[in-house]
N, C-alpha and C. Protein backbone atom coordinates (compact mmCIF):
# COMPACT_ATOMS: atom_id res chain seq x y z
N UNK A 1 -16.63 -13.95 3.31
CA UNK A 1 -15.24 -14.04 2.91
C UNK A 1 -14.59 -12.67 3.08
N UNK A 2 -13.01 -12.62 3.37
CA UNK A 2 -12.79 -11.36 3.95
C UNK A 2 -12.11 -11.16 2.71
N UNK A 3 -11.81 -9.57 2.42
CA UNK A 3 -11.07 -9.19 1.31
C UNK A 3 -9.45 -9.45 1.80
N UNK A 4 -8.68 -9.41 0.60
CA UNK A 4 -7.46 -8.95 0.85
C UNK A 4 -6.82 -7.51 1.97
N UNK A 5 -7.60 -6.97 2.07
CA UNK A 5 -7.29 -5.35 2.49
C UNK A 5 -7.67 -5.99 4.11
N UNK A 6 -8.90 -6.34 4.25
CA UNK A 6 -8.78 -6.98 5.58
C UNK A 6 -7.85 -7.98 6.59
N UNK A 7 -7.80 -8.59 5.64
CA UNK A 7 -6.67 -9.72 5.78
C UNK A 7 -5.52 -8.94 6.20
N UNK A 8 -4.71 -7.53 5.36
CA UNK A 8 -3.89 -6.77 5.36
C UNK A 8 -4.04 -6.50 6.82
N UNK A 9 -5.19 -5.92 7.47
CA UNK A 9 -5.50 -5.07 8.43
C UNK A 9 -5.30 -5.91 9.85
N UNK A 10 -5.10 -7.43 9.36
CA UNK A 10 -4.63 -8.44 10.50
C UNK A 10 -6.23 -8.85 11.22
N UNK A 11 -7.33 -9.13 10.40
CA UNK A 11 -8.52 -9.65 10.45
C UNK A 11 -8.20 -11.62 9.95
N UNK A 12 -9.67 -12.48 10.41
CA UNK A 12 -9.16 -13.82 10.28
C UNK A 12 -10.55 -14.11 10.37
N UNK A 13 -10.60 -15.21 9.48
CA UNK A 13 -12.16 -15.52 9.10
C UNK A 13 -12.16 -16.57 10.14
N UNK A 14 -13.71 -16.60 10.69
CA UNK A 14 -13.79 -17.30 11.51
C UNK A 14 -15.19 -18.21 10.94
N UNK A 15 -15.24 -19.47 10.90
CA UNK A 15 -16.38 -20.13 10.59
C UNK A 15 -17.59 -20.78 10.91
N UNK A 16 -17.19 -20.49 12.37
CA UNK A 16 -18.12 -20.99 13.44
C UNK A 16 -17.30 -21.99 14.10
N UNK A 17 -18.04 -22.26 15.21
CA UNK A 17 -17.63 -23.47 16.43
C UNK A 17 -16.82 -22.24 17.46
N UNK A 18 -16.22 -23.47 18.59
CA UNK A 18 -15.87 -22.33 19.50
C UNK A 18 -14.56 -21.50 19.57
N UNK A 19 -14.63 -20.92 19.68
CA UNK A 19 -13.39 -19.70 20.20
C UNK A 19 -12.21 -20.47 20.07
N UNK A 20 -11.18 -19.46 18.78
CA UNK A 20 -10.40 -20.51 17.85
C UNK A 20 -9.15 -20.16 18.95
N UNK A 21 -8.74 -19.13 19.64
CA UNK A 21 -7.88 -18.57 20.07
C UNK A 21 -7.69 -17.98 21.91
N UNK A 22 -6.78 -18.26 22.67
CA UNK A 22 -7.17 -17.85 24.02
C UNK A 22 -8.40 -17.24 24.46
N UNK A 23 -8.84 -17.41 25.05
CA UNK A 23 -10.16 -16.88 25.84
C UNK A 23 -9.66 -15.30 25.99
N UNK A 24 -8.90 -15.56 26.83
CA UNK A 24 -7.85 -13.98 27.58
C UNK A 24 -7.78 -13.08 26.68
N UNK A 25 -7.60 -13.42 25.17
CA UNK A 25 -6.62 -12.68 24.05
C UNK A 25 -7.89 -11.56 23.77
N UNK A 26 -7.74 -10.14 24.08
CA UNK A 26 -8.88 -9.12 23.62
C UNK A 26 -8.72 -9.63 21.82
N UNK A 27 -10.40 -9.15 21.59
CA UNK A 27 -10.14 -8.77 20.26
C UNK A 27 -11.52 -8.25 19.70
N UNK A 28 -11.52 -7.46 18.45
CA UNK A 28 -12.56 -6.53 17.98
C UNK A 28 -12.80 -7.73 16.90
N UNK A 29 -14.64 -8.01 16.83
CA UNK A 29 -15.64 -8.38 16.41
C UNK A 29 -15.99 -8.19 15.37
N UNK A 30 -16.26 -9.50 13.92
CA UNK A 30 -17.07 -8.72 13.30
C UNK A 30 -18.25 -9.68 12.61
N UNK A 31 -19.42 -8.69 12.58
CA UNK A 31 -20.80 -10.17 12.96
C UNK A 31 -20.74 -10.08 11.72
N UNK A 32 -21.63 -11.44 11.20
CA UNK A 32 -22.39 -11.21 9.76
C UNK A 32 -23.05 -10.31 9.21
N UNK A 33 -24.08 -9.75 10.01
CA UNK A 33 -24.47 -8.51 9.63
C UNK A 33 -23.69 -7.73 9.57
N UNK A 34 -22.64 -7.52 9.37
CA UNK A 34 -21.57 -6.01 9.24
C UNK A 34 -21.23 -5.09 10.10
N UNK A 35 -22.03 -5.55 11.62
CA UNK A 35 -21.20 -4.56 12.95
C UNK A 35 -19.83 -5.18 13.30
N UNK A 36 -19.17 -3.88 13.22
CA UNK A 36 -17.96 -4.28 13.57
C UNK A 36 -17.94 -3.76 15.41
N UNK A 37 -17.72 -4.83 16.37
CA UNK A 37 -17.73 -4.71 17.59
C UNK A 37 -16.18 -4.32 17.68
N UNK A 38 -15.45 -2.59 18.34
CA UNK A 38 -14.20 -2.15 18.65
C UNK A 38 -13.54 -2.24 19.76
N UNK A 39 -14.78 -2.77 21.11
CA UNK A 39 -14.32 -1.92 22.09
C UNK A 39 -13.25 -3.04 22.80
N UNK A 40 -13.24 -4.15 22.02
CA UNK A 40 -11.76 -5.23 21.96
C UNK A 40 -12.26 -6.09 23.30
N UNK A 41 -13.00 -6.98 23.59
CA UNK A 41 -13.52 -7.66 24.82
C UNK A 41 -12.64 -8.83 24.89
N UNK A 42 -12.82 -9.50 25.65
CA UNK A 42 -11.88 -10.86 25.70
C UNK A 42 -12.56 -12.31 24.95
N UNK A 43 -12.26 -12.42 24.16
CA UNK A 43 -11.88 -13.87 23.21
C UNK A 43 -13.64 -14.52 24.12
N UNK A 44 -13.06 -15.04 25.91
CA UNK A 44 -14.20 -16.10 26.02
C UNK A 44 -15.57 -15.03 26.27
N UNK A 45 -15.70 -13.90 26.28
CA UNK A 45 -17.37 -13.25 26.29
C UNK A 45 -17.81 -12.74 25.08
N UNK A 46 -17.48 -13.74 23.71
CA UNK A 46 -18.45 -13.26 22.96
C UNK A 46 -18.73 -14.69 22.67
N UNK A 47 -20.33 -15.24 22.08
CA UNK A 47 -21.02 -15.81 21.66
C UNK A 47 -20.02 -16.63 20.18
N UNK A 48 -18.98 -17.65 20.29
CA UNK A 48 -18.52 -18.12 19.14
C UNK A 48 -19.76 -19.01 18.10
N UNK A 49 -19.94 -19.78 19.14
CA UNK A 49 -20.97 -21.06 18.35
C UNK A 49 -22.41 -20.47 18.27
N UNK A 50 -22.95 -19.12 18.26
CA UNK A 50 -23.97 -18.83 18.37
C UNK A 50 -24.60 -18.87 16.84
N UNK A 51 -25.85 -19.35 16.27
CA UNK A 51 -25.91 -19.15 14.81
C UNK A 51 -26.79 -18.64 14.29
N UNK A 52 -26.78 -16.93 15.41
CA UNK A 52 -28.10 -16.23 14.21
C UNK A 52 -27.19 -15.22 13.60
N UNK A 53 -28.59 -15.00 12.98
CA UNK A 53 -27.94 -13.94 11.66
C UNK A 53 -26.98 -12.49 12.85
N UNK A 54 -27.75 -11.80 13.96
CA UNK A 54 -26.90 -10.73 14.18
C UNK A 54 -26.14 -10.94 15.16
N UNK A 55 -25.58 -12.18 15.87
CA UNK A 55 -24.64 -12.61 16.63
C UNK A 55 -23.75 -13.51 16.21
N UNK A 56 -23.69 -13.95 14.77
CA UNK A 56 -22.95 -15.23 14.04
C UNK A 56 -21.24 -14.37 13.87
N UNK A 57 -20.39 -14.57 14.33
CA UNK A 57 -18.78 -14.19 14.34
C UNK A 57 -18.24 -14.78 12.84
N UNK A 58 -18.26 -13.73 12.25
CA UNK A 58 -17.60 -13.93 10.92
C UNK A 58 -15.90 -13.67 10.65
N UNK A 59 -15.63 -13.07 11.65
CA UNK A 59 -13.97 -12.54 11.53
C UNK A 59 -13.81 -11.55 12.95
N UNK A 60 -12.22 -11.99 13.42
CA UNK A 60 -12.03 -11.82 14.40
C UNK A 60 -10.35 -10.68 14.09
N UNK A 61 -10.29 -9.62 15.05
CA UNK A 61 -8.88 -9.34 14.99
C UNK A 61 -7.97 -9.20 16.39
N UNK A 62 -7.39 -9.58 16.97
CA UNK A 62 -6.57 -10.08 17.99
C UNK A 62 -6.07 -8.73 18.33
N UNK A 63 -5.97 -7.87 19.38
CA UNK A 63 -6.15 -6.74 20.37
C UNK A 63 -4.27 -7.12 19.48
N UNK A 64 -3.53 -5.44 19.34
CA UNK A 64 -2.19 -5.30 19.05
C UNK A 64 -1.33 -5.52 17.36
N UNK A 65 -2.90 -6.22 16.42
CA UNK A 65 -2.90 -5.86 15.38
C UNK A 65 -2.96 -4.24 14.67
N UNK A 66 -2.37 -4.17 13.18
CA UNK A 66 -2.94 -3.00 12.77
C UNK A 66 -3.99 -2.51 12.40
């Protein structure tokens, strides 16, 4: 669950299944385990429906957020 402050920061919980938002649309990663992926890749090359523990997409932020 994301905090308020994240939410603030223009983060969006993601629950699994596939890729909620354009393929095209960059955006920075963040797994269950707590890496936050920055380097902003495109929407369809990361693993949505994947369900292990250090590739599972817990929250996503859309490239042009704050």
């Amino acid at each position: 669950m994301l905090s308020e402050a994240m939410k603030a920061e223009g983060w969006i919980e993601h629950d699994g299944g596939e890729c909620p938002i354009d393929g095209k649309i960059r955006v920075t990663m963040l797994f269950r385990n707590g890496t936050e992926i920055t380097r902003q890749a495109k929407c369809e090359e990361w693993p949505w429906e994947e369900n292990d523990p250090l590739l599972d997409i817990i929250a996503y932020k859309p490239e042009g957020t704050p």
